[in-house]
C-alpha atoms as a PDB file:
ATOM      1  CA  UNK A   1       0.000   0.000   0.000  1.00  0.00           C
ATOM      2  CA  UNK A   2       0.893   3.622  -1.012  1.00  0.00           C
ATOM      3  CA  UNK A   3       0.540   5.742   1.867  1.00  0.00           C
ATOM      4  CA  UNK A   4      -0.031   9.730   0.357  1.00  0.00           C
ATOM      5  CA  UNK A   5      -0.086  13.120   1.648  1.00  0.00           C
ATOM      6  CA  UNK A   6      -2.261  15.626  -0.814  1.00  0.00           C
ATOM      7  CA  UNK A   7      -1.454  19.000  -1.149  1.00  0.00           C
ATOM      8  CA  UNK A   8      -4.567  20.939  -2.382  1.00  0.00           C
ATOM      9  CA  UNK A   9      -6.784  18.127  -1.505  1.00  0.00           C
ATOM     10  CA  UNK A  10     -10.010  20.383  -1.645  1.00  0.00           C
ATOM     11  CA  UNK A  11      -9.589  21.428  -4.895  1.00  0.00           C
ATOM     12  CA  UNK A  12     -11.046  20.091  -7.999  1.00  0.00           C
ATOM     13  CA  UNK A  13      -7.850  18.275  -8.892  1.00  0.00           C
ATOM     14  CA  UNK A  14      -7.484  17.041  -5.302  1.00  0.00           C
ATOM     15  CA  UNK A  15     -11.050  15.890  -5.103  1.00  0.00           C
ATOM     16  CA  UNK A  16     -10.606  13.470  -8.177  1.00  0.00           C
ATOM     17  CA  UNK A  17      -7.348  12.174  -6.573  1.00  0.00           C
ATOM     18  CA  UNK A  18      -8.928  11.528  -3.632  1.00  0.00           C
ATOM     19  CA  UNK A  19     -11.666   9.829  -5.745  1.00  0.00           C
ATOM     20  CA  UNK A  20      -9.204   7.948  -7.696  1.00  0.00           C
ATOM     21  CA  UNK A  21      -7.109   6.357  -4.961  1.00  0.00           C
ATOM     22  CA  UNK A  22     -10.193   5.585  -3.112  1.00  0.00           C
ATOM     23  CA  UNK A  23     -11.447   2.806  -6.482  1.00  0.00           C
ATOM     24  CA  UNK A  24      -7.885   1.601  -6.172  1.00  0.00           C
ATOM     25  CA  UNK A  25      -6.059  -1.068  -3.966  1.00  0.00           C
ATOM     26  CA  UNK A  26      -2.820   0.179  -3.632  1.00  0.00           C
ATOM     27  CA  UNK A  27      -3.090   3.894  -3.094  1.00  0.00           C
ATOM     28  CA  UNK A  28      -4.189   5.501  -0.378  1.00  0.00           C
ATOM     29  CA  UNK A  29      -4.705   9.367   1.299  1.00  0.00           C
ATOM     30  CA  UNK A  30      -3.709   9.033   4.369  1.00  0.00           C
ATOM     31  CA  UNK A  31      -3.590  13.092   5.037  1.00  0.00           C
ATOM     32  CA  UNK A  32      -5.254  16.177   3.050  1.00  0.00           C
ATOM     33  CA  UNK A  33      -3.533  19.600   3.255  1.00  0.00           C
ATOM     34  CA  UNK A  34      -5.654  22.861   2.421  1.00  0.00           C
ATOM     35  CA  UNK A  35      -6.112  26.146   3.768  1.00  0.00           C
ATOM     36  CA  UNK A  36      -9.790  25.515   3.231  1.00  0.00           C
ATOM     37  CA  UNK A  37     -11.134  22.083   4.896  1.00  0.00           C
ATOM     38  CA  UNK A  38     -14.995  21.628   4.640  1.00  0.00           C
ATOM     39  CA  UNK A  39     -14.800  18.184   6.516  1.00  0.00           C
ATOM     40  CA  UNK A  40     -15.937  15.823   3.508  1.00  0.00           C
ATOM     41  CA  UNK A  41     -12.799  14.165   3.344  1.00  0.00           C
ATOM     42  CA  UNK A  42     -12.720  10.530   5.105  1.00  0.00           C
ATOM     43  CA  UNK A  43      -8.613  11.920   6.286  1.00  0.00           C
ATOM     44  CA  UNK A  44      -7.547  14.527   8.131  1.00  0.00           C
ATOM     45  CA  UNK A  45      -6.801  17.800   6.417  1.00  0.00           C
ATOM     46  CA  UNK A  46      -4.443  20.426   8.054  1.00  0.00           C
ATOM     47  CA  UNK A  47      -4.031  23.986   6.823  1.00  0.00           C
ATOM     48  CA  UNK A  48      -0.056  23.650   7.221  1.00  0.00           C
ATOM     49  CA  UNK A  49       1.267  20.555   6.046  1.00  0.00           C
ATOM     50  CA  UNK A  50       4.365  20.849   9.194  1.00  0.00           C
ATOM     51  CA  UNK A  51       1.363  19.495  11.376  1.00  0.00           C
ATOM     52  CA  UNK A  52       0.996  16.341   9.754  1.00  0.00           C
ATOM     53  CA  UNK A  53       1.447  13.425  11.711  1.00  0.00           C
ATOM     54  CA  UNK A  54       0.482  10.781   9.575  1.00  0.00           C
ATOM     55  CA  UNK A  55       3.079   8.109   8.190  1.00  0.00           C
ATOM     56  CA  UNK A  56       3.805   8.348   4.454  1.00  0.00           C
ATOM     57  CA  UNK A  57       5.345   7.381   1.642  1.00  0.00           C
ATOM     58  CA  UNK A  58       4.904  10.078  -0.746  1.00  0.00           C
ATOM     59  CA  UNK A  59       3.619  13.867  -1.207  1.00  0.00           C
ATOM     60  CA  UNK A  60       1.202  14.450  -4.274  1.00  0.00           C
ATOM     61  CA  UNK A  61       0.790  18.317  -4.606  1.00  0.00           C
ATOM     62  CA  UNK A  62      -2.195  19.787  -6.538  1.00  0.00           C
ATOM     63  CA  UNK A  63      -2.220  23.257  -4.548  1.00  0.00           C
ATOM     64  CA  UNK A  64      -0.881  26.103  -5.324  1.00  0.00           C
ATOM     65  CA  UNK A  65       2.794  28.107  -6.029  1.00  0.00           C
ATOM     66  CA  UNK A  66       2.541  29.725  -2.911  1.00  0.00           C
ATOM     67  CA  UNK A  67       3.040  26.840  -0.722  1.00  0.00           C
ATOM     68  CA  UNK A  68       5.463  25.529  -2.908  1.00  0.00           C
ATOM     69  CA  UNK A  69       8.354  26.199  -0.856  1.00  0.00           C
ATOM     70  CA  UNK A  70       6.739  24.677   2.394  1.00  0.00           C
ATOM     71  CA  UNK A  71       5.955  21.276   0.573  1.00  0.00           C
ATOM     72  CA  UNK A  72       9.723  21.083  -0.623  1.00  0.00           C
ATOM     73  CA  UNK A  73      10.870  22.287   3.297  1.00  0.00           C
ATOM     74  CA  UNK A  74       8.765  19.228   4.476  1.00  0.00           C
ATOM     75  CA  UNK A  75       9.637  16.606   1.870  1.00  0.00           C
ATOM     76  CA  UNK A  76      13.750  17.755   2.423  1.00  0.00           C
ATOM     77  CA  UNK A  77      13.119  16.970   6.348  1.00  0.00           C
ATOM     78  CA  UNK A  78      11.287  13.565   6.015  1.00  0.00           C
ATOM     79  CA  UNK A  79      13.508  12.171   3.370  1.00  0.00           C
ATOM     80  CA  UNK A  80       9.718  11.833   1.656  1.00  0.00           C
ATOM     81  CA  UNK A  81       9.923  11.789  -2.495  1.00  0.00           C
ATOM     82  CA  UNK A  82       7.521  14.430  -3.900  1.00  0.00           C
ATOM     83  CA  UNK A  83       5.320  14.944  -6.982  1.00  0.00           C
ATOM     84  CA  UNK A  84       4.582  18.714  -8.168  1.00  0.00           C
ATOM     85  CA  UNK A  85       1.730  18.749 -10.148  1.00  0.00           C
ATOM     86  CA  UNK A  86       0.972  22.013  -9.495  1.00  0.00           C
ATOM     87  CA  UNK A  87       0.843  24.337 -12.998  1.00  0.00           C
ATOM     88  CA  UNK A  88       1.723  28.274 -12.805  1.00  0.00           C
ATOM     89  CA  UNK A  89       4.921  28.068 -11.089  1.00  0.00           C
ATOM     90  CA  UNK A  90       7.793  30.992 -11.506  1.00  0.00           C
ATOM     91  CA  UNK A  91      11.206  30.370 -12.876  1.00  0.00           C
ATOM     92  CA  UNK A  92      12.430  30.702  -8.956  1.00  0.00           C
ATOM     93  CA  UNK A  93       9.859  28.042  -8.067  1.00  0.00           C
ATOM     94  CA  UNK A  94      11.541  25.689 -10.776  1.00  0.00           C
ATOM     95  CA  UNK A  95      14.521  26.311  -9.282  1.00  0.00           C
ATOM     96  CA  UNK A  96      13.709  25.550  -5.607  1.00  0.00           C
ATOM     97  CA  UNK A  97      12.388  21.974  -7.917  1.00  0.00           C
ATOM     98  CA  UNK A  98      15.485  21.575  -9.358  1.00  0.00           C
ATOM     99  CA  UNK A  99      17.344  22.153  -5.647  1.00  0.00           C
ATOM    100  CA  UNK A 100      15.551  20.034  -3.745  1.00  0.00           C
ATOM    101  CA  UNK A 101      15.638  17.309  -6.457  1.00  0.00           C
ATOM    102  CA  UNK A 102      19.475  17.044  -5.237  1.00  0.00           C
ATOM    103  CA  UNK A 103      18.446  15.554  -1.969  1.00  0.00           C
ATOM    104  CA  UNK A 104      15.126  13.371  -2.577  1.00  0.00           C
ATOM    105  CA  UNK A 105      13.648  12.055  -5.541  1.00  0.00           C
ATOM    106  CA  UNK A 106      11.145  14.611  -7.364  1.00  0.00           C
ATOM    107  CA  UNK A 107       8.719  14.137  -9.921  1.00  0.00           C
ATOM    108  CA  UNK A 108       7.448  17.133 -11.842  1.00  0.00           C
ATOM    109  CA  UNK A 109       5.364  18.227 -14.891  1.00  0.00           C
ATOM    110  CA  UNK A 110       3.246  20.894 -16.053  1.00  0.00           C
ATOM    111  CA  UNK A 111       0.669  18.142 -17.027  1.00  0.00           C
ATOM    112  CA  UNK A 112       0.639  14.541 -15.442  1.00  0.00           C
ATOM    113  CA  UNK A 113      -1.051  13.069 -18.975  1.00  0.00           C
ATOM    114  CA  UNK A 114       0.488  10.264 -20.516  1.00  0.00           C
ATOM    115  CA  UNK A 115      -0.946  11.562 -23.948  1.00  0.00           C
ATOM    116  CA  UNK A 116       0.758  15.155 -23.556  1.00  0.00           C
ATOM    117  CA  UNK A 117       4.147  13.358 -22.589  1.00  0.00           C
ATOM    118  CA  UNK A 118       3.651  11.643 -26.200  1.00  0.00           C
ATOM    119  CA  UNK A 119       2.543  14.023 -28.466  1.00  0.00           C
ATOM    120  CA  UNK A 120       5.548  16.689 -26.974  1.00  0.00           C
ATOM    121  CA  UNK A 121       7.618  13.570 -28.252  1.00  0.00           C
ATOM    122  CA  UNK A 122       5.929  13.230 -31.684  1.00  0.00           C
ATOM    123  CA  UNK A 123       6.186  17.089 -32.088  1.00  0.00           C
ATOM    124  CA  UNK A 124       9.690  17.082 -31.468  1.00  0.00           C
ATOM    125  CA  UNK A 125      10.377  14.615 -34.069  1.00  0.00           C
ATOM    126  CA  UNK A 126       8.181  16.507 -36.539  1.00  0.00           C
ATOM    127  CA  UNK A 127      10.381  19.310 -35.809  1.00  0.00           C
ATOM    128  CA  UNK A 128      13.752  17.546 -36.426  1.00  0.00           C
ATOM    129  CA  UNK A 129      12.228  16.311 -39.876  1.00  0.00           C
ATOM    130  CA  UNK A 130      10.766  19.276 -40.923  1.00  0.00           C
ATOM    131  CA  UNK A 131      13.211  21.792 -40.108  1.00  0.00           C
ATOM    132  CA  UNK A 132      13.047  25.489 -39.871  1.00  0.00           C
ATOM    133  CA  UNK A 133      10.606  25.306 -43.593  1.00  0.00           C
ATOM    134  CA  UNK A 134       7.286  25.322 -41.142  1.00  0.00           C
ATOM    135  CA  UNK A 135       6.506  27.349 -38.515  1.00  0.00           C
ATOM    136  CA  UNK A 136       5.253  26.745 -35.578  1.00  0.00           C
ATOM    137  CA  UNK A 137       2.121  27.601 -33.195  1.00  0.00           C
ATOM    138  CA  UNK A 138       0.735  26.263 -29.855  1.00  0.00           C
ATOM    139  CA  UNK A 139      -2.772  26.909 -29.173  1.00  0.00           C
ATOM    140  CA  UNK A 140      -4.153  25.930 -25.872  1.00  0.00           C
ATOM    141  CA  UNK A 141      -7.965  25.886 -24.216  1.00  0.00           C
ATOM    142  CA  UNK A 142      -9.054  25.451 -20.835  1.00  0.00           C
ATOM    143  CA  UNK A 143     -11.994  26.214 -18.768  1.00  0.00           C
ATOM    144  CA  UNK A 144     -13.493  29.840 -17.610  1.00  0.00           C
ATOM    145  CA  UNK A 145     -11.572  29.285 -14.337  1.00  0.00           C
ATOM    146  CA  UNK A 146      -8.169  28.855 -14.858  1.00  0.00           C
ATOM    147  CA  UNK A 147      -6.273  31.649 -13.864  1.00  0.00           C
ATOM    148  CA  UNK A 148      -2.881  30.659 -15.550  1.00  0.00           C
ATOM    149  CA  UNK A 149      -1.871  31.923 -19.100  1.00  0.00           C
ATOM    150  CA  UNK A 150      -0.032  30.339 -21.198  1.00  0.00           C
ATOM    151  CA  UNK A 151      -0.810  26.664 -19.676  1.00  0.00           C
ATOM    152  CA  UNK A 152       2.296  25.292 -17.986  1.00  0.00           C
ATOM    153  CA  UNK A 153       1.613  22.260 -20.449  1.00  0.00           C
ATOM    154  CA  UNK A 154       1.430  25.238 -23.453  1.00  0.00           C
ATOM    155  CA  UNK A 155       5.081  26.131 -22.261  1.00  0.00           C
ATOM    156  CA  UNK A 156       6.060  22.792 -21.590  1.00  0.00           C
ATOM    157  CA  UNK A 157       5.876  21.775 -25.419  1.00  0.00           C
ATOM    158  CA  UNK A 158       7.538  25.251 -26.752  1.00  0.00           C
ATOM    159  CA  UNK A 159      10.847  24.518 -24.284  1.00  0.00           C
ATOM    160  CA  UNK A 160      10.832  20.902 -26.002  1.00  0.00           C
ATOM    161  CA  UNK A 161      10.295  22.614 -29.409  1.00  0.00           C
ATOM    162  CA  UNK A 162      12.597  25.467 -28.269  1.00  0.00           C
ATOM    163  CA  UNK A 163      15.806  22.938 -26.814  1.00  0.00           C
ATOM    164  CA  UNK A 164      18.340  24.851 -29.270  1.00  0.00           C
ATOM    165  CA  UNK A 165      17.530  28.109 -27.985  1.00  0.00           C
ATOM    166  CA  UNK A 166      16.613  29.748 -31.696  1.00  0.00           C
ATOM    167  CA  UNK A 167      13.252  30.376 -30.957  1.00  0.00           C
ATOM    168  CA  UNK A 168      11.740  33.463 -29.319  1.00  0.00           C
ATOM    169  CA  UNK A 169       7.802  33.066 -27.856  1.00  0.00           C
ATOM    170  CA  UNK A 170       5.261  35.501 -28.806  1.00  0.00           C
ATOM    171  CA  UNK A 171       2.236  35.528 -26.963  1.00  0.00           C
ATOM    172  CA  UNK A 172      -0.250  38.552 -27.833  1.00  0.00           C
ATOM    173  CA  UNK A 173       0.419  39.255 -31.808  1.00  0.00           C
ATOM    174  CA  UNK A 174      -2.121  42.795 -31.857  1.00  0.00           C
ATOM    175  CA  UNK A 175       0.783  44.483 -29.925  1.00  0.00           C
ATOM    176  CA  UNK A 176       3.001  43.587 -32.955  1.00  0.00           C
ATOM    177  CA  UNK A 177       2.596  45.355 -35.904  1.00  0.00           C
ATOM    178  CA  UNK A 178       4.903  43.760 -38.135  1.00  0.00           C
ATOM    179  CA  UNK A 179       5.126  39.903 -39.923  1.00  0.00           C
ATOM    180  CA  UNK A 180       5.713  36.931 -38.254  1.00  0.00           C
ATOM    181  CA  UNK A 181       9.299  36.477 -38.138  1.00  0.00           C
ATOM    182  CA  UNK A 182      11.114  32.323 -38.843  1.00  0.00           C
ATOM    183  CA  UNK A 183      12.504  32.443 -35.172  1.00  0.00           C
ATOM    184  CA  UNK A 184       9.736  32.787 -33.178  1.00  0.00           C
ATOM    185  CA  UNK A 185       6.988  30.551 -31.397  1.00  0.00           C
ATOM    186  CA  UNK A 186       3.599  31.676 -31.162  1.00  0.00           C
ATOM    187  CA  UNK A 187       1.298  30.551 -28.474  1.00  0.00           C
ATOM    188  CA  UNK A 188      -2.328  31.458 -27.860  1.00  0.00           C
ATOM    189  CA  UNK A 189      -4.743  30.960 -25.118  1.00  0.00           C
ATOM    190  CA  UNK A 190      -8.219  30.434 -25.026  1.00  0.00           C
ATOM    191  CA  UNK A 191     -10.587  30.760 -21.806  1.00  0.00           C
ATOM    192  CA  UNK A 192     -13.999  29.475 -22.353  1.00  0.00           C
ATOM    193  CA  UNK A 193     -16.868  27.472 -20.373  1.00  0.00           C
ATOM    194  CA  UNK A 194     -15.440  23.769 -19.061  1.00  0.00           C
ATOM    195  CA  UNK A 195     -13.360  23.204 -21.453  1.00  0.00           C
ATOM    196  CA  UNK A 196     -10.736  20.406 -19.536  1.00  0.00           C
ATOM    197  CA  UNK A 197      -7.854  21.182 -21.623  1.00  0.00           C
ATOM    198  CA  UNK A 198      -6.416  20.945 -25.243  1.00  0.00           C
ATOM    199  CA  UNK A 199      -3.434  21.895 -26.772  1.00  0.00           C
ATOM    200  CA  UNK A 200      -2.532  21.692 -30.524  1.00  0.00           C
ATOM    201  CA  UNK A 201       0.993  22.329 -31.908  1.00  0.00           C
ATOM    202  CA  UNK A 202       0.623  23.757 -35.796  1.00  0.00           C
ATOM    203  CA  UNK A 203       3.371  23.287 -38.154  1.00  0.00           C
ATOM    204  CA  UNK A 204       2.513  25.521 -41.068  1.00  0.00           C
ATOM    205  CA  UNK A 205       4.033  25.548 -44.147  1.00  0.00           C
ATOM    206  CA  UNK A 206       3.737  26.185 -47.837  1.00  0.00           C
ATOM    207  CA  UNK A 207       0.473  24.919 -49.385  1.00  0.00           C
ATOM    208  CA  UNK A 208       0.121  22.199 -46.453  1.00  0.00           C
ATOM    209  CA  UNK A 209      -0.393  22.458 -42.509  1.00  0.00           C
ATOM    210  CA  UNK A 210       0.359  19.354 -39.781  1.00  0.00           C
ATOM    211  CA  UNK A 211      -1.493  19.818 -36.164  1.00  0.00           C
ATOM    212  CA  UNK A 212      -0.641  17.345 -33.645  1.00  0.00           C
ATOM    213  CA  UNK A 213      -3.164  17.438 -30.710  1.00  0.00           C
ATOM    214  CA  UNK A 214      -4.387  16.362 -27.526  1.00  0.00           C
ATOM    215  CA  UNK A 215      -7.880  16.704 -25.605  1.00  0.00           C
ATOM    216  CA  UNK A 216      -8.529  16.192 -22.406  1.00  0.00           C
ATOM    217  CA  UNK A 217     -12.213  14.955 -21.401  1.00  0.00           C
ATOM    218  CA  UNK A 218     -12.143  14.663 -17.940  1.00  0.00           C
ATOM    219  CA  UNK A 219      -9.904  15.506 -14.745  1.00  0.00           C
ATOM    220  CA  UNK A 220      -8.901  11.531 -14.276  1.00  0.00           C
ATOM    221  CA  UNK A 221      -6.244  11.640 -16.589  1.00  0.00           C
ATOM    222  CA  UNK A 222      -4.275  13.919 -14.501  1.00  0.00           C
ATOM    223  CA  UNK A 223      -5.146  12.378 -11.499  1.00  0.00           C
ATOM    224  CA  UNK A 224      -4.401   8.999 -12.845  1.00  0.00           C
ATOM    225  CA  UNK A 225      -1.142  10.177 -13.916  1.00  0.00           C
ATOM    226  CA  UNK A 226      -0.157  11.735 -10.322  1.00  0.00           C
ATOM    227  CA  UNK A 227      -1.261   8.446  -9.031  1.00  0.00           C
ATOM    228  CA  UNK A 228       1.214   6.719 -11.614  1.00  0.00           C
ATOM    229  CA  UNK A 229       3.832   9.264 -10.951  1.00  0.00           C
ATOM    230  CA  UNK A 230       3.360   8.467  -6.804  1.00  0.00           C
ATOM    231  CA  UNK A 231       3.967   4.883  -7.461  1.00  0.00           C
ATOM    232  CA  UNK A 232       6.968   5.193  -9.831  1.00  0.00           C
ATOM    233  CA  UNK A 233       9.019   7.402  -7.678  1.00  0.00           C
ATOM    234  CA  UNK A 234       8.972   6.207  -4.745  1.00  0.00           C
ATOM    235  CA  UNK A 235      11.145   3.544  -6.415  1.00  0.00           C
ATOM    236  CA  UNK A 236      13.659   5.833  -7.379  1.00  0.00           C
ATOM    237  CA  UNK A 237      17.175   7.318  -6.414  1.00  0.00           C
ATOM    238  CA  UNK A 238      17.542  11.140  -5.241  1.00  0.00           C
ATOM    239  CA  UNK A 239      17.030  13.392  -8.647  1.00  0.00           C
ATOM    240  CA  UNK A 240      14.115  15.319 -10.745  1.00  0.00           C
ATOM    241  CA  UNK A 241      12.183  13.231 -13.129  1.00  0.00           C
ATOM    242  CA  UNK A 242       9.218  13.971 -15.361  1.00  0.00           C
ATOM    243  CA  UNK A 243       6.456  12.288 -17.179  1.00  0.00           C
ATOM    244  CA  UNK A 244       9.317  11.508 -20.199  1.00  0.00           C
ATOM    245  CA  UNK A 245      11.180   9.314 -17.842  1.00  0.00           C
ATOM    246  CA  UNK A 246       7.974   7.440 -17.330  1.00  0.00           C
ATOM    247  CA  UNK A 247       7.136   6.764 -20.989  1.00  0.00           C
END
């Protein structure tokens, strides 16, 4: 058994975790941590994850940036492996990821979908075949609520797309009066009703255009992915991994 602490466990995400690990026989919440707690939870749920008593073998964070750094101070002091699946962190929260991942094993990704991990493969191999003769757009969609934009996932695929370092990222094109340039990454967001999540990567080119994309249909993939993510690195020695090291 897979004993868990949740980070965020009141939230939507954390609610289909919870749900999740509940239909299976190997996982299991043994702690909730929330600033809000309205006492559905069959665990207890503290607003500061330092008053956790509960035994564990893993963290699974769905919260938010802000409590970032107190996750990583707890995992660091229990020796406890972590997975950040938290999206809209800084460049100085990666970092405090990439730190801690020198003294326990982390697991993070901007999205915790098996089919996002693949098509960021497939459009990197698109890439290397079609060269710098297309160019290239990312447009993601998510629900009315997210706060967040670009996705993390939108900015996950433009570093893979981006690993040379010759591409610049343009995000709001009516501020730009001028053509596209060959060096530069657009990426678009969209806002609307419940829209889960999609993201499309457009390579455009002369007479003919190639979209690789993914939709997401319901919340379980993610959670089912954390869930994966929880059991895979607990097996692991001290360093950062991601959902690539999985597939």
């Amino acid at each position: 058994m897979i004993n868990i602490i949740l980070c965020g466990c009141q939230g939507h995400m954390g609610k289909t975790v919870t749900e999740l690990a509940n239909e299976l026989s190997d996982t299991k919440i043994v702690a909730g941590v929330d600033i809000k707690n309205d006492l559905s939870a069959d665990y207890p749920v503290y607003s500061d994850i330092f008053d956790v008593n509960e035994k564990a073998d893993v963290i699974i964070d769905f919260s938010h940036p802000s409590l970032l750094q107190n996750i990583l101070n707890f995992a660091k002091s229990n020796g406890m492996p972590a997975v950040i699946a938290t999206t809209g962190n800084s460049e100085q929260d990666i970092a405090r990821i990439e730190s801690t991942a020198k003294t326990i094993p982390v697991f993070f990704s901007y999205n915790m979908s098996m089919g996002i991990s693949l098509i960021t493969e497939l459009a990197v191999k698109a890439k290397k075949v079609l060269g710098n003769a297309f160019d290239i757009e990312i447009i993601e969609k998510h629900h009315n609520k997210k706060i967040d934009a670009p996705s993390g996932t939108a900015i996950m695929l433009a570093n893979a797309l981006n690993a040379d370092g010759n591409y610049s990222y343009v995000y709001d094109r009516h501020l730009k009066k001028q053509a596209r340039s060959e060096n530069e990454i657009g990426i678009s967001s969209v806002r609307a009703g419940s829209i889960v999540g999609e993201h499309s990567v457009i390579f455009a080119g002369i007479d003919e255009v190639i979209e690789i994309k993914h939709t997401a249909y319901s919340k379980k993939i993610f959670a089912s992915g954390a869930l994966n993510a929880a059991r895979w690195v607990i097996n692991q020695p001290i360093g950062l991994y991601s959902m690539k090291d999985i597939v």
